[in-house]
N, C-alpha and C. Protein backbone atom coordinates (compact mmCIF):
# COMPACT_ATOMS: atom_id res chain seq x y z
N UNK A 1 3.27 -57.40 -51.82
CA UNK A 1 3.69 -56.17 -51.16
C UNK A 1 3.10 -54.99 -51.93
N UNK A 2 2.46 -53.53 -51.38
CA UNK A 2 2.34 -52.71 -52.22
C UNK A 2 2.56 -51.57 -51.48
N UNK A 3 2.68 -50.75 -52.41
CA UNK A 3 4.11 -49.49 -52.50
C UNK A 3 3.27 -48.18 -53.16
N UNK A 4 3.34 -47.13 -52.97
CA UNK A 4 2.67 -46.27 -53.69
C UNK A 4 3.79 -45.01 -53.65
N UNK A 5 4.72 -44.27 -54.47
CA UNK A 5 5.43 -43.38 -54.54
C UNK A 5 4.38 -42.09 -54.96
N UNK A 6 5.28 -41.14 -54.91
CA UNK A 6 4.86 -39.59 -55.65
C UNK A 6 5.23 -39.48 -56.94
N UNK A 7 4.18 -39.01 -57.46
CA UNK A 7 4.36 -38.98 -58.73
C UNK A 7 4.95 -37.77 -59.04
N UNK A 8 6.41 -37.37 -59.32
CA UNK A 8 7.12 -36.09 -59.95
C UNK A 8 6.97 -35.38 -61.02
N UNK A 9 6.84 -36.59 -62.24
CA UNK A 9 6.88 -35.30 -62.76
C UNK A 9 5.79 -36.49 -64.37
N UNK A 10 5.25 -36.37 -65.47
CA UNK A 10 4.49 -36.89 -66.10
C UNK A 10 5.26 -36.55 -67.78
N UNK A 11 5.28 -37.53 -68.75
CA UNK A 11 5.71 -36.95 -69.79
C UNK A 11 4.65 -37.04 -71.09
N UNK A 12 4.52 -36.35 -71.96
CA UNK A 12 3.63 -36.23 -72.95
C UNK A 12 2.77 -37.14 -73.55
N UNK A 13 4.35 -38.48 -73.44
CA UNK A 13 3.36 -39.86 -74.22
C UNK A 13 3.04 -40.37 -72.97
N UNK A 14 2.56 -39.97 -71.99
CA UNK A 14 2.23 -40.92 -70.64
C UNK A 14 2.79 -41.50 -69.99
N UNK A 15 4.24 -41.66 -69.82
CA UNK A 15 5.18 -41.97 -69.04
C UNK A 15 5.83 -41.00 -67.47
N UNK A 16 5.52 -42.14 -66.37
CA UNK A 16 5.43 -41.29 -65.11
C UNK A 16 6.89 -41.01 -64.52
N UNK A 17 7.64 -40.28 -64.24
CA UNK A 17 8.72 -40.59 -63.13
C UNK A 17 8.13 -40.31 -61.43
N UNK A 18 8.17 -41.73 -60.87
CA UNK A 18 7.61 -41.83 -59.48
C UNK A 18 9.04 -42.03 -58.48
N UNK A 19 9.09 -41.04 -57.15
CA UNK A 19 10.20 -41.12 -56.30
C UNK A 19 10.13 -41.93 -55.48
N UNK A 20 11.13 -43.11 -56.22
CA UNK A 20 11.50 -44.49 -55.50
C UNK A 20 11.96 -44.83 -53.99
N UNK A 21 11.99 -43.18 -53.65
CA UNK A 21 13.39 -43.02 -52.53
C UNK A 21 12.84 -43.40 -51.22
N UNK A 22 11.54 -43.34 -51.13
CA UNK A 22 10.58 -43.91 -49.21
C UNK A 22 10.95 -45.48 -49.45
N UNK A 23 10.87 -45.82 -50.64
CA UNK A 23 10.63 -47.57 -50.90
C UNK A 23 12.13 -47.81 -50.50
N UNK A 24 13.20 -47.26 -51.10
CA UNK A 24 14.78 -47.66 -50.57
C UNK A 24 15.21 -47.47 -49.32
N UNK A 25 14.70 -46.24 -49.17
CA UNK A 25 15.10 -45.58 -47.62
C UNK A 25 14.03 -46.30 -46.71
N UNK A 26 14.21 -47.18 -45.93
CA UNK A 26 13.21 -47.93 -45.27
C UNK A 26 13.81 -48.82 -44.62
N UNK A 27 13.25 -49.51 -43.30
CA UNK A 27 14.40 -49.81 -42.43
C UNK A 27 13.49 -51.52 -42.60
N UNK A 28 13.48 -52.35 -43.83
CA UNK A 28 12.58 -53.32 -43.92
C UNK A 28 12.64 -54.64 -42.98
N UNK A 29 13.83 -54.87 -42.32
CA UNK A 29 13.94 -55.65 -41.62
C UNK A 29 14.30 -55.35 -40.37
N UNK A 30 14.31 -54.37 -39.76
CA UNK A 30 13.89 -53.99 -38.11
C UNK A 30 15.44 -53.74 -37.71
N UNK A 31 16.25 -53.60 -38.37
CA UNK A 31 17.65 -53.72 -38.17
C UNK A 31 17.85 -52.35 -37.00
N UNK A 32 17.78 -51.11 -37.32
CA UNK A 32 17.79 -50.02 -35.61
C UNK A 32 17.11 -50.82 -34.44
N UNK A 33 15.84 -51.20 -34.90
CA UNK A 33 15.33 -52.40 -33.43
C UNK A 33 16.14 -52.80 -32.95
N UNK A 34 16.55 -53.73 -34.03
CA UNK A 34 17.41 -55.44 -33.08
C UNK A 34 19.03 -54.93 -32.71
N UNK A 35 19.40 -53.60 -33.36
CA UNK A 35 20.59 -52.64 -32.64
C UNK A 35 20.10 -52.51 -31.74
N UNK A 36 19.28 -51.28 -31.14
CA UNK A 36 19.37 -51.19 -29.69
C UNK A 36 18.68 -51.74 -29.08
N UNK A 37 18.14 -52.97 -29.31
CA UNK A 37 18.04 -54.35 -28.17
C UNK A 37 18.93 -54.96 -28.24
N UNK A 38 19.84 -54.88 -28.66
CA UNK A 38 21.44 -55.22 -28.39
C UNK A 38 22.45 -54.65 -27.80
N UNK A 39 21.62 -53.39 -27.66
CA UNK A 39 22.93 -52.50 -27.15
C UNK A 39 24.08 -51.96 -27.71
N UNK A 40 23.61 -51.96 -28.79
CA UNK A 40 24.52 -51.75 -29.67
C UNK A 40 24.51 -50.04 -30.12
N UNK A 41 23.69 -49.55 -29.77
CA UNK A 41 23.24 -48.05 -30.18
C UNK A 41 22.08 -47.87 -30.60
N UNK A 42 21.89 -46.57 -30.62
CA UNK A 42 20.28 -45.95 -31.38
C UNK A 42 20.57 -45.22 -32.83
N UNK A 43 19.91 -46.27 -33.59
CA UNK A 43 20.50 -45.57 -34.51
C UNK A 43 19.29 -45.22 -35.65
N UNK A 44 19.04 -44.42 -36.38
CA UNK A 44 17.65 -44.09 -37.59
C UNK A 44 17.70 -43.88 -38.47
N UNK A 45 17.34 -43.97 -39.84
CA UNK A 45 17.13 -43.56 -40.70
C UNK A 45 17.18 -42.38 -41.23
N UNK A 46 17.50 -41.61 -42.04
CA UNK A 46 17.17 -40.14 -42.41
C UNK A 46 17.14 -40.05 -43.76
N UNK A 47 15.81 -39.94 -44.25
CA UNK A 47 15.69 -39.69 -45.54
C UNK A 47 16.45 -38.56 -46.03
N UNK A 48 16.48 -37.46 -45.30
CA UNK A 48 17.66 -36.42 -45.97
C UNK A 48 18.65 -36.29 -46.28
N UNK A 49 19.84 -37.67 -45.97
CA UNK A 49 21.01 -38.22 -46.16
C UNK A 49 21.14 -39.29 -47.05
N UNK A 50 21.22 -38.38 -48.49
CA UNK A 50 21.25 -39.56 -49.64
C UNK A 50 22.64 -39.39 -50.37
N UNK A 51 23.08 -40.61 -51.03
CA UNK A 51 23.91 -40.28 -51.98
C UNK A 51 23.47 -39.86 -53.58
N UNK A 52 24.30 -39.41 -54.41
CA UNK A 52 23.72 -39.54 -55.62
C UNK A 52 25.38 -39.52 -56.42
N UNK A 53 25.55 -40.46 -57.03
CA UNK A 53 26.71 -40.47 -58.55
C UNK A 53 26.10 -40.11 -59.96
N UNK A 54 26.80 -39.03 -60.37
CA UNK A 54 27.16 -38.53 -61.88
C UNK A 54 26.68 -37.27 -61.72
């Protein structure tokens, strides 16, 4: 599988922080599909609706 994030932010000794959040937020197994071919509703994703603790 390959994955490519944004790179945020870089630190002195070369250490990257890359935003994990497209790779989590991702609908990997078709699950809104096989909802509304079920009839079950329409339902999507929204990357702008995250949680965060601490």
């Amino acid at each position: 599988m390959w994955w490519a994030g944004d790179v945020v932010a870089e630190a002195a000794d070369g250490w990257l922080l890359v935003d994990f959040t497209p790779f989590v937020v991702r609908d990997a197994h078709g699950v809104t599909t096989r909802l509304r071919e079920a009839g079950q509703g329409a339902f999507a994703l929204d990357p702008a609706q995250r949680a965060r603790s601490g």
